[in-house]
C-alpha atoms as a PDB file:
ATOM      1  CA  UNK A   1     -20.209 -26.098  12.011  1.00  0.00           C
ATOM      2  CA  UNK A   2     -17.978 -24.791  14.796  1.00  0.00           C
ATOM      3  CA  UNK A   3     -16.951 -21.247  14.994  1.00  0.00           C
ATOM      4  CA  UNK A   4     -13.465 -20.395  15.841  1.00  0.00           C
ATOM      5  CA  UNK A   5     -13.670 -17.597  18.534  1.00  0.00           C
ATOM      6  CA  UNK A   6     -10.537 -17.277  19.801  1.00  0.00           C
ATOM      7  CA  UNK A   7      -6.856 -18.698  19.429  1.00  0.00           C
ATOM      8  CA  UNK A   8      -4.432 -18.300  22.328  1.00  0.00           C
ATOM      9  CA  UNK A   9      -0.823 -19.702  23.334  1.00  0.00           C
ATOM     10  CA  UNK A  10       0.028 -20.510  26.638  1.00  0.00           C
ATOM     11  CA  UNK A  11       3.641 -19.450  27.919  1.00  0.00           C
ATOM     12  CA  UNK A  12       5.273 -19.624  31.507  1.00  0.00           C
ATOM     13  CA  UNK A  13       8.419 -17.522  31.936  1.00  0.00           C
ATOM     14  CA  UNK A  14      10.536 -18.368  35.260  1.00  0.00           C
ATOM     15  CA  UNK A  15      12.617 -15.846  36.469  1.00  0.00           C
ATOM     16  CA  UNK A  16      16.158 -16.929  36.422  1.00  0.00           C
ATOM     17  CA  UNK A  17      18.105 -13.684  37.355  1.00  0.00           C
ATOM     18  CA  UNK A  18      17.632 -10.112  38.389  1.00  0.00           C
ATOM     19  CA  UNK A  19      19.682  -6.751  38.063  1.00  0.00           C
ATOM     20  CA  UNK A  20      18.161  -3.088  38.673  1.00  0.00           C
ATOM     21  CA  UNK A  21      14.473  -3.162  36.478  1.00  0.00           C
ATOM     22  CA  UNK A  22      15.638  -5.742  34.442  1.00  0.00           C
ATOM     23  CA  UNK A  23      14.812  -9.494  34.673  1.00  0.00           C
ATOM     24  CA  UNK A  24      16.373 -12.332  32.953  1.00  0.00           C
ATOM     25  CA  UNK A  25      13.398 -15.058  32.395  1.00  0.00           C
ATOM     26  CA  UNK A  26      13.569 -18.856  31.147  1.00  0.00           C
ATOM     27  CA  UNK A  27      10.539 -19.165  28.244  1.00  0.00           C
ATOM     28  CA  UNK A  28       8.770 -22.241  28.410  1.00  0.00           C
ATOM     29  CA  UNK A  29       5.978 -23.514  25.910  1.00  0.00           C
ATOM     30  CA  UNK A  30       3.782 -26.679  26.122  1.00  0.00           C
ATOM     31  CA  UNK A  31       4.909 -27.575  22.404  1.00  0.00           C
ATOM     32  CA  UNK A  32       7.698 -29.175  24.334  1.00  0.00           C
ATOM     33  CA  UNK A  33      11.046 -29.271  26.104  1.00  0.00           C
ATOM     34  CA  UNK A  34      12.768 -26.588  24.594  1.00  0.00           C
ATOM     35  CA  UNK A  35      13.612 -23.282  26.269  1.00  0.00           C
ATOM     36  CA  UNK A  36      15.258 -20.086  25.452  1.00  0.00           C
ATOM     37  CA  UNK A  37      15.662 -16.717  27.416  1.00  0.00           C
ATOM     38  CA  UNK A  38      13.697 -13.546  27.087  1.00  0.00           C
ATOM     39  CA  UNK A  39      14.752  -9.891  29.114  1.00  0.00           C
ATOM     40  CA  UNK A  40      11.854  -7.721  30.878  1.00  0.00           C
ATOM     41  CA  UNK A  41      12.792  -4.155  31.504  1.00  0.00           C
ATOM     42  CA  UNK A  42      10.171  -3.316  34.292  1.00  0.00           C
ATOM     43  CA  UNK A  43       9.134   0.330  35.157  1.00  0.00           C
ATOM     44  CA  UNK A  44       7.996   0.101  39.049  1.00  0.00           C
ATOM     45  CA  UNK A  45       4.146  -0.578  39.319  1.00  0.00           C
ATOM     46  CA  UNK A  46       2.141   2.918  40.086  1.00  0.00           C
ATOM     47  CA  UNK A  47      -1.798   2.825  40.230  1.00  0.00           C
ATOM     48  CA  UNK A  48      -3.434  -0.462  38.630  1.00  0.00           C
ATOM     49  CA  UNK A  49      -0.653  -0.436  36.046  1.00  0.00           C
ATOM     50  CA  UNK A  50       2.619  -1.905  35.773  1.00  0.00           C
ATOM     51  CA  UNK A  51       4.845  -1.137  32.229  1.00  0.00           C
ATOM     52  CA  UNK A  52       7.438  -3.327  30.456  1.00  0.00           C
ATOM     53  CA  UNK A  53       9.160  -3.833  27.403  1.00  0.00           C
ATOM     54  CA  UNK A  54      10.142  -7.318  26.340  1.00  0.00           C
ATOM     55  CA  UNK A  55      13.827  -8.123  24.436  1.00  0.00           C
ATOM     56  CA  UNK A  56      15.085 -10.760  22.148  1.00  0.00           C
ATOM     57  CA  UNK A  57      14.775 -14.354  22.804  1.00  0.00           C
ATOM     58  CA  UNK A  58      18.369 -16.344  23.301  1.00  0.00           C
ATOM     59  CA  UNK A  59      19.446 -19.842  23.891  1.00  0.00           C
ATOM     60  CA  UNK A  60      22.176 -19.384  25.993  1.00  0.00           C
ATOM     61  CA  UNK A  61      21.137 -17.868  29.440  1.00  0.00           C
ATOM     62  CA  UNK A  62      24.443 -15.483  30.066  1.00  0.00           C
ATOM     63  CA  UNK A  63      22.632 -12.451  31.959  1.00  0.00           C
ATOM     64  CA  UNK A  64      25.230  -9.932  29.308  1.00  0.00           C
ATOM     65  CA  UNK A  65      24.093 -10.978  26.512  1.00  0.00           C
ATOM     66  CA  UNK A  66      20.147 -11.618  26.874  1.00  0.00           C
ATOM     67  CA  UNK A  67      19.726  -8.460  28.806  1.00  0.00           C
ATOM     68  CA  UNK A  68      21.959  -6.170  26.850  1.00  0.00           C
ATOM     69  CA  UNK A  69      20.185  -2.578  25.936  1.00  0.00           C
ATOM     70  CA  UNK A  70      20.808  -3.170  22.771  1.00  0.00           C
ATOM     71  CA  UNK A  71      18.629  -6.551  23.047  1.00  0.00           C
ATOM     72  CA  UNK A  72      15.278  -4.443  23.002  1.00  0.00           C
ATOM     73  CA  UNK A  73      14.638  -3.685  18.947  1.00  0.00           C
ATOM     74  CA  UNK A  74      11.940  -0.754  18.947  1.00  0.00           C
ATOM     75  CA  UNK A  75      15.391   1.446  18.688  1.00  0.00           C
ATOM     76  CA  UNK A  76      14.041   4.886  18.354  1.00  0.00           C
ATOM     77  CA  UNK A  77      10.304   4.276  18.214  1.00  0.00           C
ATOM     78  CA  UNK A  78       9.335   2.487  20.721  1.00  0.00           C
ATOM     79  CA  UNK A  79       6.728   2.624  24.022  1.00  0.00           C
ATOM     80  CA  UNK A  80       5.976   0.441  26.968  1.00  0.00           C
ATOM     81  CA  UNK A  81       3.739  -2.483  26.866  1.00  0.00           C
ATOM     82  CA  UNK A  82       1.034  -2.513  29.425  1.00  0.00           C
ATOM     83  CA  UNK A  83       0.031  -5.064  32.345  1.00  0.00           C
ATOM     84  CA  UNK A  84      -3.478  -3.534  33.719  1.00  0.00           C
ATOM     85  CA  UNK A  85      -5.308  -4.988  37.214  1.00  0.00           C
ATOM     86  CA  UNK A  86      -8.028  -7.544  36.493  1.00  0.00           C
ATOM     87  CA  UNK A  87      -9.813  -6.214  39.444  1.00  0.00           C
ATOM     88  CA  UNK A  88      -8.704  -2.452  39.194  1.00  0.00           C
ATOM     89  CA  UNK A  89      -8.924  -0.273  42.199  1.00  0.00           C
ATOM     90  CA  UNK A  90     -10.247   3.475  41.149  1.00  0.00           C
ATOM     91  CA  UNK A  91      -7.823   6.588  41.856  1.00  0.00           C
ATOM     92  CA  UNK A  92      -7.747  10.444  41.423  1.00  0.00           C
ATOM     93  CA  UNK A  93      -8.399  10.887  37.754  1.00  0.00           C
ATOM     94  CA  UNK A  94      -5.426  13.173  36.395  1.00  0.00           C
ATOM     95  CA  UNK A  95      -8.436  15.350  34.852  1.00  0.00           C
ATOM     96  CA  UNK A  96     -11.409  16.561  37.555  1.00  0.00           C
ATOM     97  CA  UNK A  97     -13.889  19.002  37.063  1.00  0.00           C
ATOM     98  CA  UNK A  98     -16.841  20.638  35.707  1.00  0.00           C
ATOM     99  CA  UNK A  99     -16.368  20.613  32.064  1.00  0.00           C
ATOM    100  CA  UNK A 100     -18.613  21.796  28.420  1.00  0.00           C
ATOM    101  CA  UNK A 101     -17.081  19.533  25.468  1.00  0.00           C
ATOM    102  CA  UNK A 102     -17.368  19.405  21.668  1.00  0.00           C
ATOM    103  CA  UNK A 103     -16.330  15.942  19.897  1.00  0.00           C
ATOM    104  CA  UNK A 104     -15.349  14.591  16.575  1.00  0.00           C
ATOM    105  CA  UNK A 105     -14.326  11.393  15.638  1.00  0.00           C
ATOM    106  CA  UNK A 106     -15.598   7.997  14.133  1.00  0.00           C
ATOM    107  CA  UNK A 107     -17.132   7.030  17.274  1.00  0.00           C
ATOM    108  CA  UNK A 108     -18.964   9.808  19.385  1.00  0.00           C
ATOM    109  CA  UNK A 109     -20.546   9.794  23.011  1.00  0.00           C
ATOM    110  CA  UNK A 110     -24.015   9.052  22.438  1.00  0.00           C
ATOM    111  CA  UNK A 111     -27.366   9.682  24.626  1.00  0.00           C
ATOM    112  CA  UNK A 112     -28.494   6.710  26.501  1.00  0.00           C
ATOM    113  CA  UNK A 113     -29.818   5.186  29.138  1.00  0.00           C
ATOM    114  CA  UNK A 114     -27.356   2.846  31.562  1.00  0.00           C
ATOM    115  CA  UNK A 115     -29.406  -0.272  32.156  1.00  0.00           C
ATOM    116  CA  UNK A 116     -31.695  -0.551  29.661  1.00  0.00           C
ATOM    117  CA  UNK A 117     -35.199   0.719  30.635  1.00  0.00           C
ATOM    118  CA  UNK A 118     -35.682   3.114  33.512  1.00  0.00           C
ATOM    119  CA  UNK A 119     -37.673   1.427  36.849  1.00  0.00           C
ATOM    120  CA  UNK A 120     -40.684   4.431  36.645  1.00  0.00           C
ATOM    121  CA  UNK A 121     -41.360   7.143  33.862  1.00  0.00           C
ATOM    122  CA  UNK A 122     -39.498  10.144  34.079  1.00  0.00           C
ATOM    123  CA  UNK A 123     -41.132  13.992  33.318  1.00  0.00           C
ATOM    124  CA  UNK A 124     -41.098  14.993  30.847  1.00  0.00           C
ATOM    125  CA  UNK A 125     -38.835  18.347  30.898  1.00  0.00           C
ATOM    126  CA  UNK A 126     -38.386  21.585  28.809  1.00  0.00           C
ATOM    127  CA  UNK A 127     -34.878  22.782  28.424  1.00  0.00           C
ATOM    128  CA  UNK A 128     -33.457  25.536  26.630  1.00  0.00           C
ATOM    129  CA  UNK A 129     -29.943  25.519  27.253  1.00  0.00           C
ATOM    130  CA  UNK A 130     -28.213  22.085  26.263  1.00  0.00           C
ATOM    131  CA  UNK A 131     -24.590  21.427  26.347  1.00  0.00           C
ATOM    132  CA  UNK A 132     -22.057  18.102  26.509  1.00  0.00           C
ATOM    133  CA  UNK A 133     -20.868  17.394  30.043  1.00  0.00           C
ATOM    134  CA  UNK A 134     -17.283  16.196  30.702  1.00  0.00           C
ATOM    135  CA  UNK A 135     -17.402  16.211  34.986  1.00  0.00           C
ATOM    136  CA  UNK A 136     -15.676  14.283  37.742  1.00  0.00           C
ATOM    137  CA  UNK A 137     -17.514  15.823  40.958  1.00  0.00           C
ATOM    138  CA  UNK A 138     -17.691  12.878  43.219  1.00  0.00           C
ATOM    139  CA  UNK A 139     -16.327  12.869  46.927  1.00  0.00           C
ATOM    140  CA  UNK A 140     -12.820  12.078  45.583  1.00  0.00           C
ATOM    141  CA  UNK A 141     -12.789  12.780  42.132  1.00  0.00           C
ATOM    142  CA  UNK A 142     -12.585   9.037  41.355  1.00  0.00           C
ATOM    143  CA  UNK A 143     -15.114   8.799  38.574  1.00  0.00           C
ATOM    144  CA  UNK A 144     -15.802  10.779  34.936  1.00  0.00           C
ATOM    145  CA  UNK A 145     -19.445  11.011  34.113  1.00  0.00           C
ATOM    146  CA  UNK A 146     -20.117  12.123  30.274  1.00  0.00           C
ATOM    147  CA  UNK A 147     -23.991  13.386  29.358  1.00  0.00           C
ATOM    148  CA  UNK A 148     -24.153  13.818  25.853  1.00  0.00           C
ATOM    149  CA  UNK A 149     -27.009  16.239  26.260  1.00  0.00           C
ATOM    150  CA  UNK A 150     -27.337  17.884  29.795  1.00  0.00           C
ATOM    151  CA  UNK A 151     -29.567  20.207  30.819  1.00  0.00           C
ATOM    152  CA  UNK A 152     -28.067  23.758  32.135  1.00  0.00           C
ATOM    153  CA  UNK A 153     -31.380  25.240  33.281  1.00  0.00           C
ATOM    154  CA  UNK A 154     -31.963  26.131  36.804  1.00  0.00           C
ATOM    155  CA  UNK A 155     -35.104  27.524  38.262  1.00  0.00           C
ATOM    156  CA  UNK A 156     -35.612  30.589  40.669  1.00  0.00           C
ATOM    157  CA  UNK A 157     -33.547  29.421  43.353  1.00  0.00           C
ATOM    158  CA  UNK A 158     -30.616  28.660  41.641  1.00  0.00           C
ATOM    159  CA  UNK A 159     -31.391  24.800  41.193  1.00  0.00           C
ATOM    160  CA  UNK A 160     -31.142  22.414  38.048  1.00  0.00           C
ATOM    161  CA  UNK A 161     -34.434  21.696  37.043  1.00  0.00           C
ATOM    162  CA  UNK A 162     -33.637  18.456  35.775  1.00  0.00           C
ATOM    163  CA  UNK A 163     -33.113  16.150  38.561  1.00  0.00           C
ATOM    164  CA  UNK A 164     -34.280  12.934  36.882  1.00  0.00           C
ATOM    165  CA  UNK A 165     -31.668  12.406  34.278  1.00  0.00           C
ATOM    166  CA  UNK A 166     -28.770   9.822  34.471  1.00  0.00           C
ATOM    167  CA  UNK A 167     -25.116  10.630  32.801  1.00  0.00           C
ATOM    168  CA  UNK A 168     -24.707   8.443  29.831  1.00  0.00           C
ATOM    169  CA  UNK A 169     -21.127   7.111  30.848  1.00  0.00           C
ATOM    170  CA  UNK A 170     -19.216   6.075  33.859  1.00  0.00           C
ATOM    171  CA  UNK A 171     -15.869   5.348  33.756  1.00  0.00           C
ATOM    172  CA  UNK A 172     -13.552   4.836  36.455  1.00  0.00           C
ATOM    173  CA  UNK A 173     -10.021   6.380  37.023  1.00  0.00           C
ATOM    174  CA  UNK A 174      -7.245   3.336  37.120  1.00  0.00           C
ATOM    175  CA  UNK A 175      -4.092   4.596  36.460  1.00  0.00           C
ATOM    176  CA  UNK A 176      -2.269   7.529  34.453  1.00  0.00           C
ATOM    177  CA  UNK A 177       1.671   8.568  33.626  1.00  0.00           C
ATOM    178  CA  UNK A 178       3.826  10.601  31.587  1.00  0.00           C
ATOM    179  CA  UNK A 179       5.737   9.012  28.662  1.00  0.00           C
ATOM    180  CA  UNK A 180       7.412  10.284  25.275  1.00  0.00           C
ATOM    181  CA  UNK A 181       5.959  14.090  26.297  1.00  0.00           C
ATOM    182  CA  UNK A 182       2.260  12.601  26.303  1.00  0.00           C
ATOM    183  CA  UNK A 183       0.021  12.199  29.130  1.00  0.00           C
ATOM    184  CA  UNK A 184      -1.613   8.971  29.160  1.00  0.00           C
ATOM    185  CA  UNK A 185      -5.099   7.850  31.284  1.00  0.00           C
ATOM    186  CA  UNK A 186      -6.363   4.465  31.180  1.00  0.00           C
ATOM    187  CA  UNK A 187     -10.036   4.255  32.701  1.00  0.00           C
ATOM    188  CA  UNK A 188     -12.247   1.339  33.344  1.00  0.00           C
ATOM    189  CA  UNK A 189     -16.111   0.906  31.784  1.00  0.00           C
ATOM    190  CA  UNK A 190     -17.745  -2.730  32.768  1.00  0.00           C
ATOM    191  CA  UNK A 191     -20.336  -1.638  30.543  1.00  0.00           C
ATOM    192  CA  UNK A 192     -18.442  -0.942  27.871  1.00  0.00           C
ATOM    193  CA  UNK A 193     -19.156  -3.363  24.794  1.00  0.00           C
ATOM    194  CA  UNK A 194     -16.011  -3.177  22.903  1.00  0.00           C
ATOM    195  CA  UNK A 195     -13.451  -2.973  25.769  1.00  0.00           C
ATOM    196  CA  UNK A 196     -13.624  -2.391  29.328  1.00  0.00           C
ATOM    197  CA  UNK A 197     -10.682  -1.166  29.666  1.00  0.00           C
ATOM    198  CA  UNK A 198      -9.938   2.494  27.558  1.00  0.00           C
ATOM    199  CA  UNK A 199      -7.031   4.515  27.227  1.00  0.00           C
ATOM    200  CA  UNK A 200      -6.351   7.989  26.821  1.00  0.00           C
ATOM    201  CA  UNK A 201      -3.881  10.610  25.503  1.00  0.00           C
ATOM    202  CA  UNK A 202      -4.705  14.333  27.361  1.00  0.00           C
ATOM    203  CA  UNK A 203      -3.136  17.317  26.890  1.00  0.00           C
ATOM    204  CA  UNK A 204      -3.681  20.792  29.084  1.00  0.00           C
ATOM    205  CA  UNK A 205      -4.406  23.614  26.119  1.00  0.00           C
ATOM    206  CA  UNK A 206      -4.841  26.356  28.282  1.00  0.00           C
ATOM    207  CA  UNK A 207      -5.757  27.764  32.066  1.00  0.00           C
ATOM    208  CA  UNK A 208      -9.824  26.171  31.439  1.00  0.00           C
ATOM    209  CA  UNK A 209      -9.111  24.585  28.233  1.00  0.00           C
ATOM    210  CA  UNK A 210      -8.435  20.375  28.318  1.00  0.00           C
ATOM    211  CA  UNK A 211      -8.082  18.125  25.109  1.00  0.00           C
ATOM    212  CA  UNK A 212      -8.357  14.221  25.361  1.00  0.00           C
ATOM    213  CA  UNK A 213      -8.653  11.593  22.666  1.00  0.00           C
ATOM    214  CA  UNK A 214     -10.144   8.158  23.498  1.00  0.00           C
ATOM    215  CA  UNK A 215      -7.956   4.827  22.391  1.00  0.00           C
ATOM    216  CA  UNK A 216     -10.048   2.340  20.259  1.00  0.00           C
ATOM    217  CA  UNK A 217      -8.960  -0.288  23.444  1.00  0.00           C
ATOM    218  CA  UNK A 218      -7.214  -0.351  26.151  1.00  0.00           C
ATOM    219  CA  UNK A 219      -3.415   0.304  24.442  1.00  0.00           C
ATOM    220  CA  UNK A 220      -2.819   3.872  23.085  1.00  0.00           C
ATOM    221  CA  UNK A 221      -1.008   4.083  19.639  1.00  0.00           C
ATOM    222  CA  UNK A 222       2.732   5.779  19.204  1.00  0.00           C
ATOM    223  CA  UNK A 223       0.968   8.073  16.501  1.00  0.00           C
ATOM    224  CA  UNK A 224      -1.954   8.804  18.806  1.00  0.00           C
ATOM    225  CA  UNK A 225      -1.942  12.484  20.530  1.00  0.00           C
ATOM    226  CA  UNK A 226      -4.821  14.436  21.792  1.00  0.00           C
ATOM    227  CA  UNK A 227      -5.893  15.341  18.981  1.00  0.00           C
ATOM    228  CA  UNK A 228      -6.727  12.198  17.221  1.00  0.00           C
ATOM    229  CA  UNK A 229     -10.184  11.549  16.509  1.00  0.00           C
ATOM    230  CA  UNK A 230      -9.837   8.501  13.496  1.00  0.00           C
ATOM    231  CA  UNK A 231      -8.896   5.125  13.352  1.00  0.00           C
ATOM    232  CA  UNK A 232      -5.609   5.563  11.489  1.00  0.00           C
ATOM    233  CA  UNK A 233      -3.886   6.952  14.559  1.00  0.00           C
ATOM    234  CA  UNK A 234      -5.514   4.386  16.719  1.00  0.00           C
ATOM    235  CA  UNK A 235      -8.152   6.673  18.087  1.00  0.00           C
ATOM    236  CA  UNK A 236     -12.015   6.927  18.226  1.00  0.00           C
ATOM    237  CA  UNK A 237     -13.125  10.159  19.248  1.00  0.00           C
ATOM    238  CA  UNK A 238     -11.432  13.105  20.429  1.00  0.00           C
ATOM    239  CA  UNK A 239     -13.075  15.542  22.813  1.00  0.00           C
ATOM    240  CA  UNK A 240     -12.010  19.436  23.329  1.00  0.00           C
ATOM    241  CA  UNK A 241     -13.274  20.667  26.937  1.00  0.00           C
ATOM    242  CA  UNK A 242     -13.895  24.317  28.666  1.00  0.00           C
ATOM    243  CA  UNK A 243     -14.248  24.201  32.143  1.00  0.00           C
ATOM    244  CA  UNK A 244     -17.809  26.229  33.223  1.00  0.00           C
ATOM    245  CA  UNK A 245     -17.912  25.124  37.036  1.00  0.00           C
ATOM    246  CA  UNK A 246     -21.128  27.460  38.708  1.00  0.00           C
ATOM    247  CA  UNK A 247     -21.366  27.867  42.134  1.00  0.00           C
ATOM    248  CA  UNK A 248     -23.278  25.453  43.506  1.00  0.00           C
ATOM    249  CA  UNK A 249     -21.732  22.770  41.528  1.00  0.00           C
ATOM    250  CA  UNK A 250     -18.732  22.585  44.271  1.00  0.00           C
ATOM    251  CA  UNK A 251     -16.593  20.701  41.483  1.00  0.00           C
ATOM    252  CA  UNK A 252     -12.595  22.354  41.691  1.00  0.00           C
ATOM    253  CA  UNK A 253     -10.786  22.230  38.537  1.00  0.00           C
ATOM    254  CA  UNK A 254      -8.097  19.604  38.755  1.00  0.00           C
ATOM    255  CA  UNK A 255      -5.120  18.558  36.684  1.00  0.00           C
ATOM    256  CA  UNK A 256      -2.355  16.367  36.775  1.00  0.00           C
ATOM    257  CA  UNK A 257       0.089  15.867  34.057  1.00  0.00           C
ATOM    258  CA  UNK A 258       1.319  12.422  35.207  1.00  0.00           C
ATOM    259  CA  UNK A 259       4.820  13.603  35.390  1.00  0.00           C
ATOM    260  CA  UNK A 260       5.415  11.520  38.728  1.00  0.00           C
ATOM    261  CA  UNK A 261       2.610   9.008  39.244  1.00  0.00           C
ATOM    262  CA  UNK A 262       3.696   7.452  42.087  1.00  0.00           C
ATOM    263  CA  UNK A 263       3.463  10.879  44.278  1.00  0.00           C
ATOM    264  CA  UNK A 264      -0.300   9.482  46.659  1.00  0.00           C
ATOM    265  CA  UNK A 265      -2.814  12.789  45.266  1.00  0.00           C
ATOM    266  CA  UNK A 266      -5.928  11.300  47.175  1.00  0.00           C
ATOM    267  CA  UNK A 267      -8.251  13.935  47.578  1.00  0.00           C
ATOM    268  CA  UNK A 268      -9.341  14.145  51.399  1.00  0.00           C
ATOM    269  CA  UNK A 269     -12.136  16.160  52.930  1.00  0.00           C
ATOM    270  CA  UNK A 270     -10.676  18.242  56.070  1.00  0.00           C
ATOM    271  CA  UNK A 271     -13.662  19.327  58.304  1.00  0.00           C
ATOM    272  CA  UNK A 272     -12.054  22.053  60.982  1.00  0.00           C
ATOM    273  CA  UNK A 273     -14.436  21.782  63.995  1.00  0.00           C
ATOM    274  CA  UNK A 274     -13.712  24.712  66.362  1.00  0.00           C
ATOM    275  CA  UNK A 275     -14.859  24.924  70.429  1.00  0.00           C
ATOM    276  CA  UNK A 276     -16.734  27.636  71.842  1.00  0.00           C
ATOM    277  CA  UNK A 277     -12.984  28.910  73.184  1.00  0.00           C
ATOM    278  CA  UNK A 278      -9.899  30.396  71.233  1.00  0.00           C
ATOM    279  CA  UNK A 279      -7.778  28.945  74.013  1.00  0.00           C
ATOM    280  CA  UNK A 280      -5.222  26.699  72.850  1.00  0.00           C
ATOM    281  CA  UNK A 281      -4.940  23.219  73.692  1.00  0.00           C
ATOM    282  CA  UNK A 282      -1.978  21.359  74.768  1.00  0.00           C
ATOM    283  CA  UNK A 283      -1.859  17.659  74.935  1.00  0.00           C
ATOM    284  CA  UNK A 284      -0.047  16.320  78.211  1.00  0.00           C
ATOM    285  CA  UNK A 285       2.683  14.827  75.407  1.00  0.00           C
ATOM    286  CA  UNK A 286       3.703  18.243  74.511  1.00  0.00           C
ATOM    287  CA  UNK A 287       3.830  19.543  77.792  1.00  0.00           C
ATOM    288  CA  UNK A 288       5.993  16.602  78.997  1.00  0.00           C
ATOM    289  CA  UNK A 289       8.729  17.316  75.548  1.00  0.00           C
ATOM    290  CA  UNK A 290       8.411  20.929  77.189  1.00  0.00           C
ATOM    291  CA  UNK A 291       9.379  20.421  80.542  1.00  0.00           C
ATOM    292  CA  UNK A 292      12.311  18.149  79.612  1.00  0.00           C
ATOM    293  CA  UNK A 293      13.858  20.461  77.513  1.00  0.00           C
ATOM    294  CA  UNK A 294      13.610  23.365  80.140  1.00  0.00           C
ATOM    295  CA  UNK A 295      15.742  20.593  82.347  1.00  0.00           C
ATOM    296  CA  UNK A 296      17.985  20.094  79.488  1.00  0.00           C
ATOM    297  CA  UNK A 297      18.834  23.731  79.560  1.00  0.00           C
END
């Protein structure tokens, strides 16, 4: 008995011709020697993604006809296909912060433990106060952790008194844009059994208030907004999030809407070290541009 895991088609496309974002490409299968000639409409590559949309295949390879507007059928409806890395670099996720969430959906964040089995036994902990935890609080703001139960108690001095516990998810900023009025996030989860790659539709509700919805893979649905939390829009959960940052979590609210994704938002740490002097000093570069001007004059 042999199990039939997966079909797939090879294809090579050659690029024939070239004009503004769109690309005229020869088609070539292995069933044989026939070729025809498919348009690409290519949106310039920002983050780990780049998007396309694909036109009609023709026989004859007149750059007018093949790559007409008119050659790409989604008419009205439509949305750019997706080319993600295979070995994605992590960015500035669009959404940073300290943030409390309620979910709903078919598929919610659960409690676990990354890794299987912990490496020694950990306390075990009272806590009163329990809450969801939506947070990206790293360095950079390059990675969302998600604890399905986190503890909010601190003890006398203003500490969390549970130090032990692990966030249940990890995921990894890769790239995010703006398209049809939706904001869109596509993250990255090696760990993740059903796809590694996830994407997102977010939407800003109000000055603390953020609501996301997580794609069943890594391609988001034209019916899918942040609000969809069921398979029939594409969706598997949908989360609703209040930002509660305390003071010694040292985790600024951020949000981008994806608007222009190709502007660099790196977030860099700027240390100001000061002498034991106010005076001023000039470098010998300055005072050279100084003196030739006063010449000048």
């Amino acid at each position: 008995m042999v199990s039939d895991e997966a079909r797939f088609r090879r294809t090579i496309y050659v690029c024939r011709e070239q004009r503004g974002s769109r690309y005229m490409m020869a088609r070539l299968t292995v069933d044989g020697c026939q070729k025809d000639y498919v348009c690409f409409d290519f949106v310039p590559r920002h983050h780990n993604i780049i998007r396309y949309r694909r036109g009609i295949a023709f026989i004859r390879d007149n750059f007018h006809t093949v790559c007409s507007w008119v050659q790409f059928p989604n008419k009205d409806n439509w949305k750019y296909d997706i080319f993600v890395s295979k070995t994605p670099v992590p960015i500035r996720c669009p959404v940073a912060g300290k943030f409390n969430f309620t979910q709903q959906g078919d598929f919610l964040f659960e409690t676990r433990i990354l890794g299987g089995v912990t490496l020694s036994p950990r306390p075990q902990i009272t806590c009163k106060d329990k809450i969801s935890d939506f947070a990206a609080c790293d360095g950079d703001q390059k990675e969302i952790t998600i604890d399905e139960s986190f503890c909010l108690d601190v003890d006398h001095r203003g500490q969390p008194v549970d130090i032990y516990s692990d966030p249940d998810y990890r995921l990894h900023c890769i790239g995010y844009w703006k398209e049809n009025l939706k904001s869109y996030l596509m993250t990255y989860d090696p760990l993740d059994a059903a796809s590694m790659y996830r994407c997102w539709v977010y939407q800003r509700a109000d000055l603390n208030r953020v609501l996301m919805s997580q794609a069943i893979g890594s391609f988001c649905d034209l019916k899918q907004d942040a609000f969809s939390n069921n398979f029939t829009e594409g969706a598997t959960v949908a989360i609703e999030m209040t930002e509660y940052e305390r003071e010694r979590d040292q985790c600024p609210m951020y949000f981008d809407d994806g608007a222009n994704p190709w502007v660099h938002s790196d977030n860099y740490i700027q240390v100001f070290k000061y002498g034991r002097s106010s005076t001023l000093i000039v470098s010998s570069s300055m005072l050279s541009v100084a003196v030739l001007f006063t010449i000048l004059l």
